[in-house]
N, C-alpha and C. Protein backbone atom coordinates (compact mmCIF):
# COMPACT_ATOMS: atom_id res chain seq x y z
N UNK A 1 0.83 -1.18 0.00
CA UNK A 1 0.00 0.00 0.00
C UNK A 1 0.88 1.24 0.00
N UNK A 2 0.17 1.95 -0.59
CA UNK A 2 1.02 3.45 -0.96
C UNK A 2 0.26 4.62 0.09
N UNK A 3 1.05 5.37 0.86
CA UNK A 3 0.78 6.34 1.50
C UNK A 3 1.39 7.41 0.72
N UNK A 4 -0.14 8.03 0.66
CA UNK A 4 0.18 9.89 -0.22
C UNK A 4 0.17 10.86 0.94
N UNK A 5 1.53 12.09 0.79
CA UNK A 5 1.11 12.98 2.06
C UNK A 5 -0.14 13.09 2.78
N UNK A 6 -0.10 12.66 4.13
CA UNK A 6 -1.01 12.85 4.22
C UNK A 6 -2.86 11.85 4.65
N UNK A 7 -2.86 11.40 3.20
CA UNK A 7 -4.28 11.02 3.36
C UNK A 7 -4.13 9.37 3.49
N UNK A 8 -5.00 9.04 3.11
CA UNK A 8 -5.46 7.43 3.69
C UNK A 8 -4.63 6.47 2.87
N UNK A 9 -3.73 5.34 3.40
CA UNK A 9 -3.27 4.14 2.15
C UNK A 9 -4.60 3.93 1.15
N UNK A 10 -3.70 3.59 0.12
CA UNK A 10 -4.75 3.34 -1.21
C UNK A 10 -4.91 1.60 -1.80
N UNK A 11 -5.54 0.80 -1.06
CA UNK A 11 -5.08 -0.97 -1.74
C UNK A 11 -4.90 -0.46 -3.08
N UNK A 12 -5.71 -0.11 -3.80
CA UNK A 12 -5.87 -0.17 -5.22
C UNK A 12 -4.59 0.10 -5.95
N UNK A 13 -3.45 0.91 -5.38
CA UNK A 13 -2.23 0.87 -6.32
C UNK A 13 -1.56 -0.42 -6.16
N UNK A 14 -1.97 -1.50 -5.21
CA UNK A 14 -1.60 -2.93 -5.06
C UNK A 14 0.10 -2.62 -4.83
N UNK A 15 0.52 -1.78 -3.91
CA UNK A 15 1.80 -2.00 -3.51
C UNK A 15 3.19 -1.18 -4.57
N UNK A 16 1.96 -0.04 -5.39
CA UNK A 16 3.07 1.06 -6.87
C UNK A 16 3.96 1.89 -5.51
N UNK A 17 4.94 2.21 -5.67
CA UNK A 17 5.37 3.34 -5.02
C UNK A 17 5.79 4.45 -5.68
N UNK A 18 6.16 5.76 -4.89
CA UNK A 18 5.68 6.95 -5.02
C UNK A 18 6.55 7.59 -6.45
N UNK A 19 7.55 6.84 -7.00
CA UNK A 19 7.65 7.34 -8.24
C UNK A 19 6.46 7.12 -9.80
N UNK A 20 6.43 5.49 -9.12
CA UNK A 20 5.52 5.30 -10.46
C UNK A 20 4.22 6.05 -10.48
N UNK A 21 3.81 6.37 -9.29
CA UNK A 21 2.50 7.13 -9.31
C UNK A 21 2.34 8.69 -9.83
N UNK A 22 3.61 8.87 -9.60
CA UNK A 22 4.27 10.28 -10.38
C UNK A 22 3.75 10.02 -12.02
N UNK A 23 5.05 9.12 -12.27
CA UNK A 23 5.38 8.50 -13.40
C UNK A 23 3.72 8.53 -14.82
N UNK A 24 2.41 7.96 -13.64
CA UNK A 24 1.22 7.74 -13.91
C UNK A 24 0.47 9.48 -14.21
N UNK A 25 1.33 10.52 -13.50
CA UNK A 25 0.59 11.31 -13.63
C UNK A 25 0.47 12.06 -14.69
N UNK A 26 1.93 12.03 -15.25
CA UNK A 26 2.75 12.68 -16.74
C UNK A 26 1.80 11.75 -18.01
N UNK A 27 2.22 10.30 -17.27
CA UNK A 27 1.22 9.80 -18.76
C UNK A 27 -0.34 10.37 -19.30
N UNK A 28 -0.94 10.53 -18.25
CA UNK A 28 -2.33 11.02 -18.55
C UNK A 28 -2.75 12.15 -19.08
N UNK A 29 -1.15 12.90 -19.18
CA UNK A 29 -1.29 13.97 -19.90
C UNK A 29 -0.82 13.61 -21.80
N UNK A 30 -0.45 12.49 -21.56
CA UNK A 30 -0.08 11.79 -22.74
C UNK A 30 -0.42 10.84 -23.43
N UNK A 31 -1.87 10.63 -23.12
CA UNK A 31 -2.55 9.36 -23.88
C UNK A 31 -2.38 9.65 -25.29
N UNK A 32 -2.98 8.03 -25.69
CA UNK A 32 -2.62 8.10 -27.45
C UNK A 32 -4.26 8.17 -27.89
N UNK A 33 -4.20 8.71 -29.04
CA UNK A 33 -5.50 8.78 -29.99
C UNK A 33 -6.55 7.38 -29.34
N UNK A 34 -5.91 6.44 -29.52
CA UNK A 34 -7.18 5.14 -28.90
C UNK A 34 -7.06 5.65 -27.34
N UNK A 35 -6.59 5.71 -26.17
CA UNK A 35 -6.78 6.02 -25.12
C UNK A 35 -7.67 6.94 -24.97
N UNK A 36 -7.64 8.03 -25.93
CA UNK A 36 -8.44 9.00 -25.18
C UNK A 36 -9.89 9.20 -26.25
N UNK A 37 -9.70 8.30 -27.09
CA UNK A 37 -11.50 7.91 -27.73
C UNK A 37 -12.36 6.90 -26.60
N UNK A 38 -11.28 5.80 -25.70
CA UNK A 38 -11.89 5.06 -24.62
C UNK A 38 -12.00 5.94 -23.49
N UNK A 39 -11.12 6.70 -23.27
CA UNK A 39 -11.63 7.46 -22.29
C UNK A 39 -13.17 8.41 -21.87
N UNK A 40 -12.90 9.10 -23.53
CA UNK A 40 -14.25 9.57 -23.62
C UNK A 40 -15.69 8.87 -23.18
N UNK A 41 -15.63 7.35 -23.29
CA UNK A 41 -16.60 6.62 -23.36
C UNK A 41 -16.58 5.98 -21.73
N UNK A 42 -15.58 6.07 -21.17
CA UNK A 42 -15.49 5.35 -19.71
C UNK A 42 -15.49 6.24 -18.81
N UNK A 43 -15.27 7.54 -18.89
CA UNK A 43 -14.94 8.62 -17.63
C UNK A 43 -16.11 9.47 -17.31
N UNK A 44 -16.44 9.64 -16.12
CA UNK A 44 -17.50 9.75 -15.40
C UNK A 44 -19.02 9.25 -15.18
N UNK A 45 -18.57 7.60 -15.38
CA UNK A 45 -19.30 6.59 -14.35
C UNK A 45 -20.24 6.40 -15.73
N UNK A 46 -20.15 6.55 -17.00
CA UNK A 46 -20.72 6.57 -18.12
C UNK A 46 -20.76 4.69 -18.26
N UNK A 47 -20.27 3.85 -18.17
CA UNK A 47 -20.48 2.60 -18.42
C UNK A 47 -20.83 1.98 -17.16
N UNK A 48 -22.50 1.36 -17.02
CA UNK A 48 -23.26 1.17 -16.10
C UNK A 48 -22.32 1.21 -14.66
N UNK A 49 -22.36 3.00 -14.66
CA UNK A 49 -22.10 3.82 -13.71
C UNK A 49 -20.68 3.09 -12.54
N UNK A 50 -20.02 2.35 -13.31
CA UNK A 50 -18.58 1.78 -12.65
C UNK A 50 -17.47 3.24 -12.98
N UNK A 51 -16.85 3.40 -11.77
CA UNK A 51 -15.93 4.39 -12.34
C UNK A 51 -14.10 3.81 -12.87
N UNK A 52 -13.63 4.11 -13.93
CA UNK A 52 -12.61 3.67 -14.06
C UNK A 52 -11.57 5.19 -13.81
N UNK A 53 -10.25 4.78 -13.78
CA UNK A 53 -8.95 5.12 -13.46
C UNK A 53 -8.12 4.99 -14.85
N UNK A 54 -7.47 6.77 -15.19
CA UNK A 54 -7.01 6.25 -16.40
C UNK A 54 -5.18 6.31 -15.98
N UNK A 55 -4.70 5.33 -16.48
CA UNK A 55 -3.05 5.30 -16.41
C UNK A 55 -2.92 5.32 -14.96
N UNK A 56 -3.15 3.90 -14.47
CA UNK A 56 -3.53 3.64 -13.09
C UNK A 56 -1.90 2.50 -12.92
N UNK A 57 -1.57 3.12 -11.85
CA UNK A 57 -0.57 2.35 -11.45
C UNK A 57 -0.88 1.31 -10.42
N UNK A 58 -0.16 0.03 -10.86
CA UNK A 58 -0.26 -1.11 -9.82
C UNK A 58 0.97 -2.45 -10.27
N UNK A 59 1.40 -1.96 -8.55
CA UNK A 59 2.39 -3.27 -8.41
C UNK A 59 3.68 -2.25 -9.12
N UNK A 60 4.40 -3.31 -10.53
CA UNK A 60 5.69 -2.52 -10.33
C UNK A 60 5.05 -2.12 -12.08
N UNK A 61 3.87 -1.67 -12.46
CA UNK A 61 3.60 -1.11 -13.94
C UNK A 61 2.52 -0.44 -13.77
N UNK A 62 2.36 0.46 -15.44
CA UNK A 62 0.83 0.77 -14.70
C UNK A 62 -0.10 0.62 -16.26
N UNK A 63 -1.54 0.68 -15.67
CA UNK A 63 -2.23 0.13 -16.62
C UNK A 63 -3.06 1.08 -17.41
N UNK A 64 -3.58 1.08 -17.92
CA UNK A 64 -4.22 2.22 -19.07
C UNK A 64 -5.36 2.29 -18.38
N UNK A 65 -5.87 1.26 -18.04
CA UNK A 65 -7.42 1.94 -16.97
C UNK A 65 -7.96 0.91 -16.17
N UNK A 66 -8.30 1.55 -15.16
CA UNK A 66 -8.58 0.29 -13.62
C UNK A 66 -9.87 0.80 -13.22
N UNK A 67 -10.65 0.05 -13.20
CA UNK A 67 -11.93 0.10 -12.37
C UNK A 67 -11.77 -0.85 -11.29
N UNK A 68 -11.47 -0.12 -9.86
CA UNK A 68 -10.87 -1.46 -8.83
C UNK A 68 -12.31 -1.81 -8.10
N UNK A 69 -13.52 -1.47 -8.42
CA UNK A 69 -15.13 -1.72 -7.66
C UNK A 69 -15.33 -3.33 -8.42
N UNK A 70 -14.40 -3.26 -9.78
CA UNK A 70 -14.67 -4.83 -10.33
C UNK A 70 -13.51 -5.13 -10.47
N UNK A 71 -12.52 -4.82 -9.65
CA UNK A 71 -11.07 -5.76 -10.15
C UNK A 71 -11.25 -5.56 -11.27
N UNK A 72 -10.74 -4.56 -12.13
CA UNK A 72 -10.53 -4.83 -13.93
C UNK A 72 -9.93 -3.66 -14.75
N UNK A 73 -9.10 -4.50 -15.25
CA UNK A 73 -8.29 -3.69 -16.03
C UNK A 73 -8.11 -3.77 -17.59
N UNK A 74 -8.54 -2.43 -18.06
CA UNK A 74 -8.41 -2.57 -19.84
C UNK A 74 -7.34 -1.71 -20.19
N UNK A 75 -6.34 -3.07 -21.16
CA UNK A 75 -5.73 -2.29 -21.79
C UNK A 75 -5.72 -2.31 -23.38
N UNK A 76 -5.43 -0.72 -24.03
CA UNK A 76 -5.09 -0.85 -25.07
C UNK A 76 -3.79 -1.13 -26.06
N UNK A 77 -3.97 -1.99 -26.31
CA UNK A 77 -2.19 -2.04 -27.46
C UNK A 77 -2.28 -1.51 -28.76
N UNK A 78 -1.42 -0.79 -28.81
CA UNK A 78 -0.82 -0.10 -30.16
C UNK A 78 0.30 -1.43 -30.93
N UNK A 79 0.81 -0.94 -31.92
CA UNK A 79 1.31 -1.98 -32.76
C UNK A 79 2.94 -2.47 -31.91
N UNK A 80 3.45 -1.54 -30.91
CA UNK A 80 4.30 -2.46 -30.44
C UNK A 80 3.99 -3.78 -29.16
N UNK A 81 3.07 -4.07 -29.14
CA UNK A 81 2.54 -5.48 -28.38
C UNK A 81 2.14 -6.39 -29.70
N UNK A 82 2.54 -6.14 -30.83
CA UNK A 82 3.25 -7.41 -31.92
C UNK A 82 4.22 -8.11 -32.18
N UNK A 83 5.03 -7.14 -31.42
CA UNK A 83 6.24 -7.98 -30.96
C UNK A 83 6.92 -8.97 -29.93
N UNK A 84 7.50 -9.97 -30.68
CA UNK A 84 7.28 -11.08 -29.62
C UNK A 84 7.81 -10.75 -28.07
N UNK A 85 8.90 -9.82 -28.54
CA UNK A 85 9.33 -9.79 -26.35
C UNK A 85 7.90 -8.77 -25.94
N UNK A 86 7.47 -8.42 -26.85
CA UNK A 86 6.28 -7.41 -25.97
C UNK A 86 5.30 -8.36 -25.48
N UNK A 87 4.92 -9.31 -26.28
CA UNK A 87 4.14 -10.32 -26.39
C UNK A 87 4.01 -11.19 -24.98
N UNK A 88 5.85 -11.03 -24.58
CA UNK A 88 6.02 -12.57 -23.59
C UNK A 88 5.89 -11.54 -22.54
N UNK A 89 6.37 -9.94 -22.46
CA UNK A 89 5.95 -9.07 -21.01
C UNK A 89 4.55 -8.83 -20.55
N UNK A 90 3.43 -8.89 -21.74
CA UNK A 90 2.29 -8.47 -21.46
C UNK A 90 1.74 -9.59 -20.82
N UNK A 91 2.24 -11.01 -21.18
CA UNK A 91 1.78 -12.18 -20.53
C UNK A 91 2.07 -11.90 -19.46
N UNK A 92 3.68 -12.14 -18.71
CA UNK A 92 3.86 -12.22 -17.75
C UNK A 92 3.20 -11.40 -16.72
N UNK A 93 2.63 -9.67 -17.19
CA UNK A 93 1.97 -8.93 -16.60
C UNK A 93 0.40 -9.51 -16.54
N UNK A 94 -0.31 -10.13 -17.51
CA UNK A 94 -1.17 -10.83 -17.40
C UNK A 94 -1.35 -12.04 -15.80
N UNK A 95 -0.43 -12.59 -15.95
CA UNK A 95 -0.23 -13.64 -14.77
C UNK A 95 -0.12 -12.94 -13.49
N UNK A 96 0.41 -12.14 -13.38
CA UNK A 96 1.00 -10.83 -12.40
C UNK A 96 -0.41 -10.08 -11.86
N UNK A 97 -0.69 -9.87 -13.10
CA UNK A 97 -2.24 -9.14 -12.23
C UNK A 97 -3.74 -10.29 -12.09
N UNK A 98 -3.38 -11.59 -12.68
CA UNK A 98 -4.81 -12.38 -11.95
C UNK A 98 -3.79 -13.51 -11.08
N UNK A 99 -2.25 -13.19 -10.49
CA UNK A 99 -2.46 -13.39 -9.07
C UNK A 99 -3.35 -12.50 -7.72
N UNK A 100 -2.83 -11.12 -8.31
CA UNK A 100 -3.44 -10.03 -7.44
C UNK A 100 -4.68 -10.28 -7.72
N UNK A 101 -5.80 -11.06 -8.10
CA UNK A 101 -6.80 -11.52 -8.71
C UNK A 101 -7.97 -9.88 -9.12
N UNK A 102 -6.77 -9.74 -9.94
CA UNK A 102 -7.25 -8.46 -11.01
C UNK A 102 -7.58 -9.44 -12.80
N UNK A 103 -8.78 -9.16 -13.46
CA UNK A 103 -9.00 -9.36 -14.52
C UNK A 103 -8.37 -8.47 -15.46
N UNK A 104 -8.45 -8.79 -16.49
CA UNK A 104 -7.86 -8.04 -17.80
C UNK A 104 -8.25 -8.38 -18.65
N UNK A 105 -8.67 -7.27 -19.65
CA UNK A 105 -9.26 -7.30 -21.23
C UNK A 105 -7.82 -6.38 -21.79
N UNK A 106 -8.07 -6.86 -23.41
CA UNK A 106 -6.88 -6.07 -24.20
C UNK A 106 -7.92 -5.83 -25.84
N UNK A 107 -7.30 -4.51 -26.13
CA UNK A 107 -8.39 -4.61 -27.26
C UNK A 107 -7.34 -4.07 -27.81
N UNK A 108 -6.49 -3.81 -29.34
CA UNK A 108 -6.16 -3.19 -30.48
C UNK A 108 -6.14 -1.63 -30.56
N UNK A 109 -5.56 -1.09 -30.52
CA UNK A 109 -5.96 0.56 -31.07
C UNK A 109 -6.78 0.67 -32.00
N UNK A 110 -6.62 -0.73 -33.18
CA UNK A 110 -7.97 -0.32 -34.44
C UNK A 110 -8.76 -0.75 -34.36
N UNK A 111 -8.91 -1.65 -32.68
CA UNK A 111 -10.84 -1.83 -32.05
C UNK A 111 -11.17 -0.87 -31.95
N UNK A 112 -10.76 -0.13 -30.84
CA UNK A 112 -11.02 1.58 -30.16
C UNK A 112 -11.40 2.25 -31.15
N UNK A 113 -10.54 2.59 -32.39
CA UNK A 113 -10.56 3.26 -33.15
C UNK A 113 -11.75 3.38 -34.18
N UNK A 114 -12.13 1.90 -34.53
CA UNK A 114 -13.08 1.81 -36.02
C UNK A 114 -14.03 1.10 -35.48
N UNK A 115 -14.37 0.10 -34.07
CA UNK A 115 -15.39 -0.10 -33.72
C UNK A 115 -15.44 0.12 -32.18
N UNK A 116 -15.85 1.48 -31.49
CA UNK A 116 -15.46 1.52 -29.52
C UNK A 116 -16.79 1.04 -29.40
N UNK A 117 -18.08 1.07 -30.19
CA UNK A 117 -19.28 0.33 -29.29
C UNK A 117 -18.88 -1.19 -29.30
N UNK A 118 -18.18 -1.62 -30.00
CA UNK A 118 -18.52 -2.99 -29.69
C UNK A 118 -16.89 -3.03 -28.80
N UNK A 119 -16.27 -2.33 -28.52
CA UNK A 119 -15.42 -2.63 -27.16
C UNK A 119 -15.92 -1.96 -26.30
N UNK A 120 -17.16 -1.14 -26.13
CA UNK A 120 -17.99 -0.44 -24.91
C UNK A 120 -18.95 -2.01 -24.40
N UNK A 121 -18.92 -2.39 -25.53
CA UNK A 121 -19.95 -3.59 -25.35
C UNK A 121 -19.10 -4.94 -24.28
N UNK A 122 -17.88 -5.02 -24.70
CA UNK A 122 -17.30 -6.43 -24.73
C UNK A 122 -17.27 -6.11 -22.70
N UNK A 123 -16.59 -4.51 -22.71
CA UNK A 123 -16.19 -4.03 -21.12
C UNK A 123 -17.57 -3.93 -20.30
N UNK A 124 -19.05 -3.92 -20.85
CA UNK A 124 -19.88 -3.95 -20.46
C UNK A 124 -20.40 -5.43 -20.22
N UNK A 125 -19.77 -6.25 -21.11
CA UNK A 125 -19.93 -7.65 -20.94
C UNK A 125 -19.11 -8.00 -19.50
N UNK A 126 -18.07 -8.29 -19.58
CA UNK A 126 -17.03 -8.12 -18.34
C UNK A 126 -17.77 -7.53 -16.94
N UNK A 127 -18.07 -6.48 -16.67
CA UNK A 127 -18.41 -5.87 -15.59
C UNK A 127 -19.72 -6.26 -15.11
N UNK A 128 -20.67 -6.93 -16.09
CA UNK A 128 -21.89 -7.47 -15.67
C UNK A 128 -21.48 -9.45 -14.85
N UNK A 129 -20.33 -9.88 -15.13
CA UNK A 129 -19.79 -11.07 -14.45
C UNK A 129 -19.48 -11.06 -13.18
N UNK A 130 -19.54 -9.45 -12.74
CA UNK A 130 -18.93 -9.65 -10.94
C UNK A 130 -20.22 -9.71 -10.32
């Protein structure tokens, strides 16, 4: 657990410390074109009213978006998670977060991009299982 000046430990960064949460804050000023078309569609309680977290840090990475009310995390990949060492880290981060028994969806930048209802749909599928 991460203590911020101040206020209450947070479970939900699952043990990030105080650089990466930094680290999390710069990114959000830096999402990519698919991040911030999903964002549009997930931020402020807009998908049956679950709130997600964008460029949410947990453990020793951080994730593109956490809704911790359902354990779940969506991420988007751009074209470097085609590559095979990207391939074998995203697993291992896969395994990594459903020990912390966190779920995970992954959708394409050219899901987001050319079809987000039917990845509004798939994350609406997901969140109706808890």
């Amino acid at each position: 657990m991460v203590k911020l000046s101040g206020r209450d430990e947070y479970p939900f960064y699952f043990g990030a410390g105080q650089e990466l949460l930094k680290l999390a804050g710069e990114l959000r000023k830096t999402m990519t074109p698919a991040e911030e078309v999903i964002w549009k569609k997930l931020r402020k309680r807009q998908v049956k009213n679950y709130r997600f977290r964008r460029q949410h840090p947990i453990k020793d990475f951080i994730v593109d978006f956490f809704c911790y009310d359902a354990i779940l995390v969506i991420e988007i990949d751009g074209v470097v998670h085609d590559l095979i060492s990207q391939k074998e880290r995203d697993k291992q981060r896969t395994k990594i977060l459903a020990s912390l028994g966190i779920r995970e969806i992954r959708f394409t930048n050219d899901e987001v991009i050319n079809d987000n209802e039917k990845v509004i749909d798939r994350i609406e599928t997901e969140l109706s299982k808890i």
